[in-house]
Protein backbone atom coordinates (compact mmCIF):
# COMPACT_ATOMS: atom_id res chain seq x y z
CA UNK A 1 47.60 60.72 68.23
CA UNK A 2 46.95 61.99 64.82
CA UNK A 3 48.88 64.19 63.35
CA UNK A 4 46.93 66.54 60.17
CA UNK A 5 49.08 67.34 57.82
CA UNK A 6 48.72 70.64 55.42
CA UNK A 7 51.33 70.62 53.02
CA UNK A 8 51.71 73.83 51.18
CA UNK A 9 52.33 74.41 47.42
CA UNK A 10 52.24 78.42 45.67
CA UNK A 11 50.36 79.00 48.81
CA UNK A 12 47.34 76.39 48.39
CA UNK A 13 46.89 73.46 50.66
CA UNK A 14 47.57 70.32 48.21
CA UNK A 15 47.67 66.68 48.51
CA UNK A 16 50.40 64.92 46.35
CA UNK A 17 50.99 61.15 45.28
CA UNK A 18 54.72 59.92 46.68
CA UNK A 19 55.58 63.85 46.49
CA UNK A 20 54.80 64.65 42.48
CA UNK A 21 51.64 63.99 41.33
CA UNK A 22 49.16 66.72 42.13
CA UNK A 23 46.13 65.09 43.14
CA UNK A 24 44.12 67.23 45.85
CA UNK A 25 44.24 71.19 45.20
CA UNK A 26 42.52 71.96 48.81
CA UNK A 27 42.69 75.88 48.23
CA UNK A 28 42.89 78.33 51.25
CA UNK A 29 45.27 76.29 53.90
CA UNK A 30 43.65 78.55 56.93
CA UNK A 31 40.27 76.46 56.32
CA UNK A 32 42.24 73.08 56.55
CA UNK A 33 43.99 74.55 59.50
CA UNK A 34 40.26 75.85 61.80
CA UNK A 35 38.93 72.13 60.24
CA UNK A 36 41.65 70.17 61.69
CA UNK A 37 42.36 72.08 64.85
CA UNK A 38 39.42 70.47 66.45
CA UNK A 39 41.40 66.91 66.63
CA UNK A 40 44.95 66.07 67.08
CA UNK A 41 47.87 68.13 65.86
CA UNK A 42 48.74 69.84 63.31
CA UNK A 43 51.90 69.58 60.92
CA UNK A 44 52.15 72.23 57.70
CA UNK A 45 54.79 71.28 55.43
CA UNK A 46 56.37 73.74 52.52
CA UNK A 47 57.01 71.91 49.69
CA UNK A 48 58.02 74.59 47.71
CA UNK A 49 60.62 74.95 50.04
CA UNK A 50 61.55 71.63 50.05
CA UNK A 51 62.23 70.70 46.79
CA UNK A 52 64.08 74.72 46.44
CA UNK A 53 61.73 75.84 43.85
CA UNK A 54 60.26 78.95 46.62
CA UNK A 55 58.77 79.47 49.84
CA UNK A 56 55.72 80.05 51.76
CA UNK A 57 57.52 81.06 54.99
CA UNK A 58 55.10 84.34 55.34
CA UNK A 59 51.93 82.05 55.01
CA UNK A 60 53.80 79.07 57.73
CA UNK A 61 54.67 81.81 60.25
CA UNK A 62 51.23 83.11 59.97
CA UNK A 63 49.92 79.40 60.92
CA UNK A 64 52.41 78.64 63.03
CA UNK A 65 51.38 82.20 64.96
CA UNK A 66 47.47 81.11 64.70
CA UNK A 67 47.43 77.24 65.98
CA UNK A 68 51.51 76.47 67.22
CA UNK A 69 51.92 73.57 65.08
CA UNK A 70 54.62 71.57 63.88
CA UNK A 71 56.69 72.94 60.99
CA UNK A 72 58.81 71.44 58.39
CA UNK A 73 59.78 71.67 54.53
CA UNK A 74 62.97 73.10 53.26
CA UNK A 75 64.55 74.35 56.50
CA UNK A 76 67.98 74.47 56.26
CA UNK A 77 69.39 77.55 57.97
CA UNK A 78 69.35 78.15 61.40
CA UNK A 79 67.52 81.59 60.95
CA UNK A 80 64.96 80.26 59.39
CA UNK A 81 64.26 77.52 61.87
CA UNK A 82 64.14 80.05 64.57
CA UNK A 83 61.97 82.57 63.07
CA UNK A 84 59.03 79.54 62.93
CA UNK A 85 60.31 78.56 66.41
CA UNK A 86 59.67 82.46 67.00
CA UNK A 87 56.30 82.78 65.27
CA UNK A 88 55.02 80.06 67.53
CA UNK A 89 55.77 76.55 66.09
CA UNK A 90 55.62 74.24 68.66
CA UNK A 91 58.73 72.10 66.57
CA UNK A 92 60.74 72.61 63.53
CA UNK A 93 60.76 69.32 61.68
CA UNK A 94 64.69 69.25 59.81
CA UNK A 95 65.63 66.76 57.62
CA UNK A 96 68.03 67.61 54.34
CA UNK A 97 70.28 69.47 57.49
CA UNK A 98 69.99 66.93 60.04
CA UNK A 99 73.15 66.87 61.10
CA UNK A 100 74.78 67.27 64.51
CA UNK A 101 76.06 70.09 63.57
CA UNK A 102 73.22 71.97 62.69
CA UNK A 103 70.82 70.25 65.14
CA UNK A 104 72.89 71.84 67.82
CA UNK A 105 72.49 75.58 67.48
CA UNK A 106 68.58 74.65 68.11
CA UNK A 107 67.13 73.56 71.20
CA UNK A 108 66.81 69.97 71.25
CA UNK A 109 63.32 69.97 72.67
CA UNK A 110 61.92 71.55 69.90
CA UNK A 111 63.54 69.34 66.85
CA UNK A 112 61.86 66.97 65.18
CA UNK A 113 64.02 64.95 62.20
CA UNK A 114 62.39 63.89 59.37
CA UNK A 115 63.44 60.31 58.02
CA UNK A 116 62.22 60.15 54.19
CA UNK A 117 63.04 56.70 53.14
CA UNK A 118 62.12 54.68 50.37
CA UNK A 119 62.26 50.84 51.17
CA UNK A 120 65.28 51.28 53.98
CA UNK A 121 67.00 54.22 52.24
CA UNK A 122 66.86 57.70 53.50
CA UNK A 123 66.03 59.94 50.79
CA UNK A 124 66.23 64.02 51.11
CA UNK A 125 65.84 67.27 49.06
CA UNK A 126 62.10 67.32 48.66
CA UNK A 127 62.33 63.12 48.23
CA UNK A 128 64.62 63.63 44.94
CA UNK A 129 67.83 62.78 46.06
CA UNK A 130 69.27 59.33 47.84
CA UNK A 131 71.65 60.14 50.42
CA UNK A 132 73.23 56.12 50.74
CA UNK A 133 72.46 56.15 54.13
CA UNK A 134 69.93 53.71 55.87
CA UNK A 135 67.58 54.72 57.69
CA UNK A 136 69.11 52.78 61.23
CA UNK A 137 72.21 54.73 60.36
CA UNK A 138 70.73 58.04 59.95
CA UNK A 139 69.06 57.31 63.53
CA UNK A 140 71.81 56.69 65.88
CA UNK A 141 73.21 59.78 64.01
CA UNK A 142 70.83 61.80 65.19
CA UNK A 143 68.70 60.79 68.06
CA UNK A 144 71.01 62.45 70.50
CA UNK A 145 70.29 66.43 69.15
CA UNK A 146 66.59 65.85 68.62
CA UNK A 147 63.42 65.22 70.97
CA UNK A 148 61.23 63.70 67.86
CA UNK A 149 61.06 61.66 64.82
CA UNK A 150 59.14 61.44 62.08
CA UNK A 151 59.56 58.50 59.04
CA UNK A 152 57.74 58.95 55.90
CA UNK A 153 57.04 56.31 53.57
CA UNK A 154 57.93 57.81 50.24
CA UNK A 155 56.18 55.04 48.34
CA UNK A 156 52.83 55.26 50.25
CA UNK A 157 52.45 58.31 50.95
CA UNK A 158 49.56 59.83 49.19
CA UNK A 159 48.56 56.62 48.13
CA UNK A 160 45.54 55.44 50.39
CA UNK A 161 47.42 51.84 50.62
CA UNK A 162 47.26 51.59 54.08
CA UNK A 163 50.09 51.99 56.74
CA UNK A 164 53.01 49.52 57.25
CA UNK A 165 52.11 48.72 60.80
CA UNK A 166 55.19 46.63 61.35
CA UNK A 167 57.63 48.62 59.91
CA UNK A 168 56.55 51.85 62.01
CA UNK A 169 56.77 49.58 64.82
CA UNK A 170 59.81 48.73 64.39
CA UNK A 171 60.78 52.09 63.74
CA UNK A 172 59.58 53.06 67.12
CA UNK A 173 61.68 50.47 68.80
CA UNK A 174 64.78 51.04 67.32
CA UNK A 175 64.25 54.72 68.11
CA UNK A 176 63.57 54.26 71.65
CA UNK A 177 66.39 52.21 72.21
CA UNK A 178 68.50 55.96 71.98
CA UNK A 179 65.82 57.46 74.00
CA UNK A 180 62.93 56.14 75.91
CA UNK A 181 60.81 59.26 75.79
CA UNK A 182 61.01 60.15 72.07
CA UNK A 183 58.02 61.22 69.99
CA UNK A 184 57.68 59.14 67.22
CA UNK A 185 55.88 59.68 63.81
CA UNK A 186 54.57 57.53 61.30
CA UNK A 187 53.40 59.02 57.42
CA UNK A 188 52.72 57.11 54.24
CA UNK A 189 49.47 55.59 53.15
CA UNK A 190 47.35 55.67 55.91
CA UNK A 191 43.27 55.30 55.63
CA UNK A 192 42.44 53.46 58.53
CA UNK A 193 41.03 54.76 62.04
CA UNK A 194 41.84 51.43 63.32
CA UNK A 195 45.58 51.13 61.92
CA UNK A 196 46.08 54.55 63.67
CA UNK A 197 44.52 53.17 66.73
CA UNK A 198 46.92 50.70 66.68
CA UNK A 199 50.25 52.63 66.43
CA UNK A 200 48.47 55.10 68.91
CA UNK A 201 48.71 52.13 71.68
CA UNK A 202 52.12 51.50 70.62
CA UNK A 203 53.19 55.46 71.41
CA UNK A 204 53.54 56.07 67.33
CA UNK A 205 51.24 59.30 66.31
CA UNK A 206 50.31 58.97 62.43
CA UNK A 207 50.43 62.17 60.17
CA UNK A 208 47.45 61.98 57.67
CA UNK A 209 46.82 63.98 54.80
CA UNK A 210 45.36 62.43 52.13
CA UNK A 211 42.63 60.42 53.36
CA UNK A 212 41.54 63.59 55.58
CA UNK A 213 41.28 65.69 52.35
CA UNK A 214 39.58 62.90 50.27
CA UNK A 215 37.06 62.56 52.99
CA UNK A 216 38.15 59.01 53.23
CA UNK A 217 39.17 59.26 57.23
CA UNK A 218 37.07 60.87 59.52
CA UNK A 219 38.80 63.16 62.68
CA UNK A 220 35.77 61.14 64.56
CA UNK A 221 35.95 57.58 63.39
CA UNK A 222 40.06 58.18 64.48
CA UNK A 223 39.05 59.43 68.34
CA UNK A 224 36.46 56.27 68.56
CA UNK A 225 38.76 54.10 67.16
CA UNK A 226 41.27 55.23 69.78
CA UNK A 227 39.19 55.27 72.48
CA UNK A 228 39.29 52.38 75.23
CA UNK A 229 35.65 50.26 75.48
CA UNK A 230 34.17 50.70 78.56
CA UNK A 231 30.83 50.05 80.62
CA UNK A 232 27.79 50.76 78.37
CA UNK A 233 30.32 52.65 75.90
CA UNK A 234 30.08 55.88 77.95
CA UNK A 235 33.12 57.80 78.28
CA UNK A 236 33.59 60.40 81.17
CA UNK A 237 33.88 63.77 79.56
CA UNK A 238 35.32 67.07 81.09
CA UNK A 239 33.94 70.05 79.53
CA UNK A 240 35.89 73.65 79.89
CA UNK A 241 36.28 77.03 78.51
CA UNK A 242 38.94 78.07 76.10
CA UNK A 243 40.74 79.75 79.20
CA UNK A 244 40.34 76.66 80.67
CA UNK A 245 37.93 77.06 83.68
CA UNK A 246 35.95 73.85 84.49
CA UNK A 247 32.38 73.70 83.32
CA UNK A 248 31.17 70.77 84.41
CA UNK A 249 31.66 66.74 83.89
CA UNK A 250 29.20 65.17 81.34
CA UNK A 251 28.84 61.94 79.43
CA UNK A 252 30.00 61.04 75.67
CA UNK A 253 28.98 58.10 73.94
CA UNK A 254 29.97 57.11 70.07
CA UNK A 255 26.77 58.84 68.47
CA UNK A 256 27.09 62.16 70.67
CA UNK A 257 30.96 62.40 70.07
CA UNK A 258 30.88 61.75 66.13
CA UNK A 259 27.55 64.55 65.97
CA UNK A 260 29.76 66.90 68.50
CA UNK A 261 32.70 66.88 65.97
CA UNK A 262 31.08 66.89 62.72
CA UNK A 263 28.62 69.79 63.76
CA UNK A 264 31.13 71.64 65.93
CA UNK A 265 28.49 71.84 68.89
CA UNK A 266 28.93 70.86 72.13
CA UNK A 267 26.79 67.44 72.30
CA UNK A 268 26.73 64.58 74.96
CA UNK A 269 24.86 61.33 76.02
CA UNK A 270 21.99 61.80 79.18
CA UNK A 271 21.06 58.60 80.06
CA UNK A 272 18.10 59.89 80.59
CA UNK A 273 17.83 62.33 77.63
CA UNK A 274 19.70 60.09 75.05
CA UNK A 275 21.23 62.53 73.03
CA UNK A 276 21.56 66.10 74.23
CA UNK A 277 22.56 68.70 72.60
CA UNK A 278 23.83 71.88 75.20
CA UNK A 279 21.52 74.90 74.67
CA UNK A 280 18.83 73.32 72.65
CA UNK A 281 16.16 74.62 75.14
CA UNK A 282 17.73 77.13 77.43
CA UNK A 283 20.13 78.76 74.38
CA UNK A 284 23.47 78.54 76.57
CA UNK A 285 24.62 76.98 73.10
CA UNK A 286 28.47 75.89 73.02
CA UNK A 287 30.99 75.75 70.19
CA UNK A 288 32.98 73.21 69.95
CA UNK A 289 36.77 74.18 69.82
CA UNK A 290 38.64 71.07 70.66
CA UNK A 291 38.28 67.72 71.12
CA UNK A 292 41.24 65.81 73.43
CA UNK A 293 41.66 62.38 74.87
CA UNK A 294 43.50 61.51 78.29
CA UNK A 295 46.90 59.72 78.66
CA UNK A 296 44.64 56.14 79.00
CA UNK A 297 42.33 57.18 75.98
CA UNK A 298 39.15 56.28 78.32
CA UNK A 299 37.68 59.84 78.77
CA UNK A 300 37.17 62.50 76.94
CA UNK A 301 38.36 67.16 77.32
CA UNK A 302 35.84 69.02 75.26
CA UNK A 303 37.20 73.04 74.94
CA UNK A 304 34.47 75.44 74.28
CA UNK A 305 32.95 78.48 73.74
CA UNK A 306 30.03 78.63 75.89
CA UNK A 307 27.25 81.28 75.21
CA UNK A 308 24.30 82.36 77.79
CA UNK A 309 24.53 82.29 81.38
CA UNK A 310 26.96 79.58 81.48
CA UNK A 311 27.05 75.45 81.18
CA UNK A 312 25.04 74.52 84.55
CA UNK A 313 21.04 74.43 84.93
CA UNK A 314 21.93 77.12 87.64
CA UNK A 315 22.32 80.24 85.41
CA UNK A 316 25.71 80.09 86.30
CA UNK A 317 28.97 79.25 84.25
CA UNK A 318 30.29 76.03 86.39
CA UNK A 319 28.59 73.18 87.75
CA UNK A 320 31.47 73.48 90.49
CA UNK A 321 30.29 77.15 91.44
CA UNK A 322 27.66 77.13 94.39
CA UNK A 323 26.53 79.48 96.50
CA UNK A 324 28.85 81.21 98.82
CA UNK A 325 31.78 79.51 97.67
CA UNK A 326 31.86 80.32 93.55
CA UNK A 327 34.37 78.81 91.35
CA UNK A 328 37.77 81.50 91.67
CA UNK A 329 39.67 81.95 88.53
CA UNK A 330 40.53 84.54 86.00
CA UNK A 331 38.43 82.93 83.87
CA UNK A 332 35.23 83.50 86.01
CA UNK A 333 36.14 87.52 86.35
CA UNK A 334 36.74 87.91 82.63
CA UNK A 335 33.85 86.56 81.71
CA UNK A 336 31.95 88.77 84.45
CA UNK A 337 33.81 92.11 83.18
CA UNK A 338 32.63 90.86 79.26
CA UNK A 339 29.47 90.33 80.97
CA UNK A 340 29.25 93.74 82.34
CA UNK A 341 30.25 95.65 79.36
CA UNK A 342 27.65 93.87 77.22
CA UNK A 343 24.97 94.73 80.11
CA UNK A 344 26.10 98.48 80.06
CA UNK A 345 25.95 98.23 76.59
CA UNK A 346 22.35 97.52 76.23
CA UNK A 347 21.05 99.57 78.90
CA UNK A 348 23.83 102.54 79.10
CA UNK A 349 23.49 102.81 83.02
CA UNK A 350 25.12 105.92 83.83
CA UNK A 351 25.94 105.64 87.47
CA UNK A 352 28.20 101.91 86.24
CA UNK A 353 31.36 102.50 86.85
CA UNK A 354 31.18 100.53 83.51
CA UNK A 355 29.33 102.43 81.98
CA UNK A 356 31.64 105.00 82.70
CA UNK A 357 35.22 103.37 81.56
CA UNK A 358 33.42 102.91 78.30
CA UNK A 359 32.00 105.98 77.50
CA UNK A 360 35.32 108.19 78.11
CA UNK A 361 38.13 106.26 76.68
CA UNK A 362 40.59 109.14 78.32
CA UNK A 363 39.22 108.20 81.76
CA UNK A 364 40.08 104.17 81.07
CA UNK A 365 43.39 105.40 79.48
CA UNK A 366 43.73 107.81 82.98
CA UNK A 367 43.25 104.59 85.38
CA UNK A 368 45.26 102.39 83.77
CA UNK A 369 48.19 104.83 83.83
CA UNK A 370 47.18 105.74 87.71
CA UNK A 371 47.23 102.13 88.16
CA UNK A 372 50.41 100.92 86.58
CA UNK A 373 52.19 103.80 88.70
CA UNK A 374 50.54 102.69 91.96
CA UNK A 375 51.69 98.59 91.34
CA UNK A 376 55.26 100.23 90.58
CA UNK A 377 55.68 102.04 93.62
CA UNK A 378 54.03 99.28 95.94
CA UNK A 379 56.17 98.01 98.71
CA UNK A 380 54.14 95.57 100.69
CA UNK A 381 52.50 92.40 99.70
CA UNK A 382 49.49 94.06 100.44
CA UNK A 383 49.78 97.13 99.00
CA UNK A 384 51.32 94.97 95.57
CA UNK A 385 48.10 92.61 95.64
CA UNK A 386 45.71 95.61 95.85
CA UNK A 387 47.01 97.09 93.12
CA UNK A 388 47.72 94.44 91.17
CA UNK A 389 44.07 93.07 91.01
CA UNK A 390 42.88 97.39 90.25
CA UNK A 391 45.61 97.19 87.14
CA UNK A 392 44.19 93.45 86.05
CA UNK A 393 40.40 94.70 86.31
CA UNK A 394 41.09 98.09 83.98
CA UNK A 395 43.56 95.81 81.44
CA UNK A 396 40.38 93.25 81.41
CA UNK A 397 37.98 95.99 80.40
CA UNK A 398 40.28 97.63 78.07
CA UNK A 399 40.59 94.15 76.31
CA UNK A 400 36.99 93.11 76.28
CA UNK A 401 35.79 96.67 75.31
CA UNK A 402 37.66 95.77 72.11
CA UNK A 403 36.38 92.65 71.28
CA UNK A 404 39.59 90.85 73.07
CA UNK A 405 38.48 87.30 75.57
CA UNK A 406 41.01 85.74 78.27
CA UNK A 407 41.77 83.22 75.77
CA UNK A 408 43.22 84.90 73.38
CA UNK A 409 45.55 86.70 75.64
CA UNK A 410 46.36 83.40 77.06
CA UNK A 411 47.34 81.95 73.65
CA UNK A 412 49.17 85.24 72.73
CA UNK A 413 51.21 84.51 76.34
CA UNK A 414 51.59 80.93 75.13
CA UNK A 415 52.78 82.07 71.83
CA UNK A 416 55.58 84.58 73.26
CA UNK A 417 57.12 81.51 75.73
CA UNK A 418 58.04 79.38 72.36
CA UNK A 419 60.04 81.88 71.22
CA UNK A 420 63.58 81.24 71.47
CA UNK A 421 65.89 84.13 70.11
CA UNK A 422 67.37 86.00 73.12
CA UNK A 423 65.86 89.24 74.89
CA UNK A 424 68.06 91.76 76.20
CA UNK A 425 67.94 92.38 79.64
CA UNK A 426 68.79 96.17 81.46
CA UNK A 427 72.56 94.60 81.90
CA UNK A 428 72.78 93.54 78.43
CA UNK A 429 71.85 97.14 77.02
CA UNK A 430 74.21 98.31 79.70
CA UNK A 431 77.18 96.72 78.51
CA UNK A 432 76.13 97.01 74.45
CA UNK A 433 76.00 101.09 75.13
């Protein structure tokens, strides 16, 4: 997989030759961050930090809160590591303080050690200091208090020279031979979609920077490229909302997929259309959010916003919804409660029950609290589930009344479950008072 890579300097996105020599200043690292979220992952790295010269921890937690990414650059105290781990980072990358000792007051599936090396060398402190070891030796060191690894080519990096296949792949083998399942990362010189390809069949991801900011790589040329040929070059491709409710199954071919992900619209391959572009004539438009391949890179998960009545020819949101037996998720009833409120909006129908909630905020306030109560004092499974689904409605329209989807609650919920500092529970207050 590719891995983008926004490296941070006095709070600008920046691309640097073998770590000095400024030669990219990207500006605002939020417009990296929405560009590259379509495709891949993403890694944001504090240089300042790094090298000791400041820090841009506000800004990282802030993207680390928006798009749970990877985060690494100068960490080297605990607290500080678990305050990304906190903010949402999916993995702290650690590499000056990559020791055992360290690495085990952090949970092991969220540590990813970073091995700078120039020629076989490790190299730390923002690349300015040679620590003696090699790079083999700093491995078996390590691989047991980490669930990731990540070598950077000092001497390519930045430099548009091209990857050193072999010597990532040989880095991945050595690695694996401590553990099987380790994540292994590859940076340094890359500007090829199909030298990423190839590390992406060997289970290496590649961490770009340069050649994404220079234009030189293209997020779509690097899906294609990774992509497995098949019959007439169509791939099957699964289309679903941001809550992730199935729209419907559709067709990509190399022309839709590279138009879908440069435009940001949701655009597919009708063999009998050619190229079709969702909403051109009925204006159930889509935006693009994310692009993702399967485990066997031969099919395609598009994540979108859909607009209108929803993705099928129906007037309704799923191609899997029909008649008496429509498509059940919480995805389905948010959308109908957003749908509802925008319909009461326009026409203001005083007998909606709607209508009501959202003209007397002290009545919506009134249910909730009558609601919460009730799902407190339940007893029976029935009584629970009847309440229950009263609370969830009145939370719903609270949330879309303010301009609040399912999604984002969902990715506020995913957010909270990487956090990793303790919560109290009634017995620990207890025994602290």
């Amino acid at each position: 997989m590719l891995i983008n890579s926004i490296d941070i300097q006095n709070g600008r996105a920046v691309q640097l030759r073998r770590g000095e020599e400024l030669v990219i200043d990207g500006g605002d690292p939020f417009l990296w961050a929405d560009k590259f979220a379509m495709f891949g992952e993403l890694a944001v790295i504090d240089l300042d930090a790094a090298r000791g010269t400041g820090s841009n921890a506000e800004l990282v937690c802030e993207l680390a809160r928006r798009n749970g990414c990877r985060v690494g650059g100068g960490i080297r105290d605990v607290d500080l590591a678990r305050r990304y781990l906190n903010a949402g980072a999916a993995s702290v990358i650690i590499g000056t303080r990559a020791t055992p000792e360290f690495l085990r007051q952090l949970p092991r599936e969220r540590i990813v050690v970073a091995l700078d090396v120039t020629g076989d060398d490790v190299v730390d402190m923002g690349w300015r200091r040679q620590t003696g070891d090699s790079w083999r030796e700093r491995l078996a060191a390590v691989a047991p208090f980490c669930s990731g690894l990540l070598m950077t080519d000092v001497r390519r990096e930045g430099t548009l020279g091209g990857l050193d296949v072999e010597k990532a792949e040989a880095f991945a083998i050595a690695a694996r031979m401590f553990v099987p399942g380790f994540s292994i990362s590859f940076a340094g010189g890359a500007d090829s979609a199909d030298d990423i390809a190839r590390l992406d069949a060997a289970g290496v991801d590649v961490q770009a920077g340069m050649a994404l900011y220079s234009g030189r790589l293209k997020s779509a040329d690097v899906a294609l490229a990774m992509l497995r040929r098949r019959d007439a070059d169509l791939w099957p491709t699964v289309v679903q909302s941001e809550a992730g409710e199935i729209l419907g199954l559709v067709y990509s071919n190399a022309e839709s997929l590279t138009t879908a992900m440069e435009t940001g619209e949701g655009v597919y391959w009708s063999r009998r259309r050619g190229l079709w572009r969702k909403g051109a004539t009925s204006g159930n438009t889509q935006q693009l959010i994310r692009v993702d391949l399967d485990c066997d890179r031969d099919a395609l998960l598009f994540t979108v916003a859909q607009d209108g009545s929803g993705f099928c020819h129906s007037g309704v949101m799923s191609c899997f919804s029909s008649g008496f037996r429509p498509q059940r998720s919480l995805a389905v009833f948010a959308a109908r409660i957003a749908a509802s409120i925008e319909g009461a909006r326009r026409r203001r129908r005083p007998e909606s029950l709607t209508s009501a909630l959202l003209s007397d905020e002290s009545f919506l306030a009134d249910k909730i609290r009558e609601e919460s109560l009730e799902l407190i004092e339940a007893r029976s499974p029935t009584e629970v589930c009847h309440e229950a689904a009263d609370l969830l409605y009145f939370t719903l329209v609270r949330a879309a009344s303010r301009g609040v989807d399912l999604g984002q609650i969902l990715a506020e919920l995913e957010r909270r479950s990487r956090r990793v500092s303790r919560r109290y529970t009634p017995a620990d207050v207890e025994v602290r008072s």
